[in-house]
Protein backbone atom coordinates (compact mmCIF):
# COMPACT_ATOMS: atom_id res chain seq x y z
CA UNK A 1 0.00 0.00 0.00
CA UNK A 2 1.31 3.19 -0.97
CA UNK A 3 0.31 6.99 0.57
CA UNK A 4 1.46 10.37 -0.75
CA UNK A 5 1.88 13.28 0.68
CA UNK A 6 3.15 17.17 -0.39
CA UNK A 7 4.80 20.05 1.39
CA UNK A 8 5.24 23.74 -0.31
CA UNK A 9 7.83 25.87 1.21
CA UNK A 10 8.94 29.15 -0.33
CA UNK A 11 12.39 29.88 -0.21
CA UNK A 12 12.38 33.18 -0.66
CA UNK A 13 10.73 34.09 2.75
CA UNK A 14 11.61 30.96 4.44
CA UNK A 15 7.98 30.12 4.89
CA UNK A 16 5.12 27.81 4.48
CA UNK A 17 2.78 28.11 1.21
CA UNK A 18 -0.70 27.80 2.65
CA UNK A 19 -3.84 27.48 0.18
CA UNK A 20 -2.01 26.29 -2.99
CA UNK A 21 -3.93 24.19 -5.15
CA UNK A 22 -2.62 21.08 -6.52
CA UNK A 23 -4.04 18.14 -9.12
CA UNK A 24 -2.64 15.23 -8.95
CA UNK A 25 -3.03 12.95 -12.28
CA UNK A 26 -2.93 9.29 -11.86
CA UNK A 27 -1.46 6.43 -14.39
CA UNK A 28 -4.89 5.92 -15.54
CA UNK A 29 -5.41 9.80 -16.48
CA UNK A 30 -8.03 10.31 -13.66
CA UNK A 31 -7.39 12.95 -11.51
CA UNK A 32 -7.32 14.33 -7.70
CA UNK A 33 -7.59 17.81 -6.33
CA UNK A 34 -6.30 19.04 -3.36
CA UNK A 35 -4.88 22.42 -1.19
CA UNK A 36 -2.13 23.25 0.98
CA UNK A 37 -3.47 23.66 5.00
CA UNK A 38 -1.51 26.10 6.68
CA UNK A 39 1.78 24.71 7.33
CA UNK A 40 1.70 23.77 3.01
CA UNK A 41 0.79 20.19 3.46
CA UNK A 42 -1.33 18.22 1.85
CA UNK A 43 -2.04 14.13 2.51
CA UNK A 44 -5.54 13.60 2.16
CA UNK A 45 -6.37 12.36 -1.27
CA UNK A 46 -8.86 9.62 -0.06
CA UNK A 47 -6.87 6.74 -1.33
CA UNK A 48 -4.28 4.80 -1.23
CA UNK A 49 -1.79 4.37 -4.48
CA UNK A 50 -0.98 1.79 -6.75
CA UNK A 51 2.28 1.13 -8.90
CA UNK A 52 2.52 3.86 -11.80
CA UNK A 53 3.97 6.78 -12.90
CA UNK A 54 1.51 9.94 -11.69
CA UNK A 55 2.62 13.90 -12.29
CA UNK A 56 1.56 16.12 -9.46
CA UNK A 57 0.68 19.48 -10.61
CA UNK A 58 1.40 22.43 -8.35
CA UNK A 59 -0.63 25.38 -9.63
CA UNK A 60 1.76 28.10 -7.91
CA UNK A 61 1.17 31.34 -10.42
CA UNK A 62 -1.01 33.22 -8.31
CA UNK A 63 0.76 32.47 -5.05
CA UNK A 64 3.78 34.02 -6.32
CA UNK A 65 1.87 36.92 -7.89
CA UNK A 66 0.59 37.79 -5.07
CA UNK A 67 3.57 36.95 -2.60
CA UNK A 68 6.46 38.64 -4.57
CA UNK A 69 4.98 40.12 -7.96
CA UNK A 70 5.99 38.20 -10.37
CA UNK A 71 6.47 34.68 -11.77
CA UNK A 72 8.10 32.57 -14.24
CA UNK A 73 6.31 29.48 -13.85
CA UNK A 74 2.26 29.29 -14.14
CA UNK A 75 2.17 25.48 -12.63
CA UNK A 76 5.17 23.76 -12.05
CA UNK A 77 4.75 19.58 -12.64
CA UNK A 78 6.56 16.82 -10.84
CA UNK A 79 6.11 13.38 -13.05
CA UNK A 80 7.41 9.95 -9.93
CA UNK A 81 6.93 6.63 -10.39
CA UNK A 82 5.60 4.90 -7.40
CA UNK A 83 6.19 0.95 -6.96
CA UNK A 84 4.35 -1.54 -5.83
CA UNK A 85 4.99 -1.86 -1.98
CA UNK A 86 6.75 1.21 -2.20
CA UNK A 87 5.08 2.49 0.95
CA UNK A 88 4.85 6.01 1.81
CA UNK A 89 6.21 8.93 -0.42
CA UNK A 90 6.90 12.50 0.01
CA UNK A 91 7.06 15.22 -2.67
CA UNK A 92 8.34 18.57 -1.63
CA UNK A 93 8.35 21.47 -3.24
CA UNK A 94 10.71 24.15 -2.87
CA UNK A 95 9.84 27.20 -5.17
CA UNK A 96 10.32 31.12 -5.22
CA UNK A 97 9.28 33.51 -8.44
CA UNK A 98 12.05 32.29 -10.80
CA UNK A 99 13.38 28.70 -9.47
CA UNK A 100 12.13 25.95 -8.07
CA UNK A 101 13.20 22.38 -6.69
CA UNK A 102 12.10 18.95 -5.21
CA UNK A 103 13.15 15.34 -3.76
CA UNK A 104 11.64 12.10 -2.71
CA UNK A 105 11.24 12.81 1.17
CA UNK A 106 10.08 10.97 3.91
């Protein structure tokens, strides 16, 4: 059984990104929605995950708009590959207006 679960930190100001949305596309092409709480997590997609390559789509435009006036990326897209048994992943997401960068966490 595999989980999933996202963090959002901005790097510029060293903080949390509360109330990003995020769409998360699954092997199959279906598709789940979710948004940042307050410390920019996210875990609750109301499954569990099978084997397969997903792309988790961090829609962070308007966040940096409105945060620090600009920015170069309109979504920014993280394609994985989970495997079977793989147990539980983390995909962070470091970002500021013109660079961004993420890892397989824990």
């Amino acid at each position: 059984m595999n989980t999933l679960s996202s963090h959002v930190l901005d790097t510029t100001n060293g903080k949390p990104v509360a109330g990003m949305q995020l769409t998360l596309q699954l092997p199959d092409g279906s598709t789940r929605e979710g948004v940042t709480d307050s410390d920019g997590r996210f875990k609750d997609w109301g499954t569990t995950f099978s084997e397969g390559i997903y792309t988790l789509r961090f829609h962070c435009q308007r966040y940096l708009v409105d945060t620090h006036g600009k920015s170069f990326y309109p979504h920014i897209d993280i394609t994985f590959e989970l495997e079977a048994q793989g147990g539980h992943y983390h995909v962070p997401l470091l970002i500021s207006p013109f660079g961004f960068s993420s890892y397989r966490g824990s």
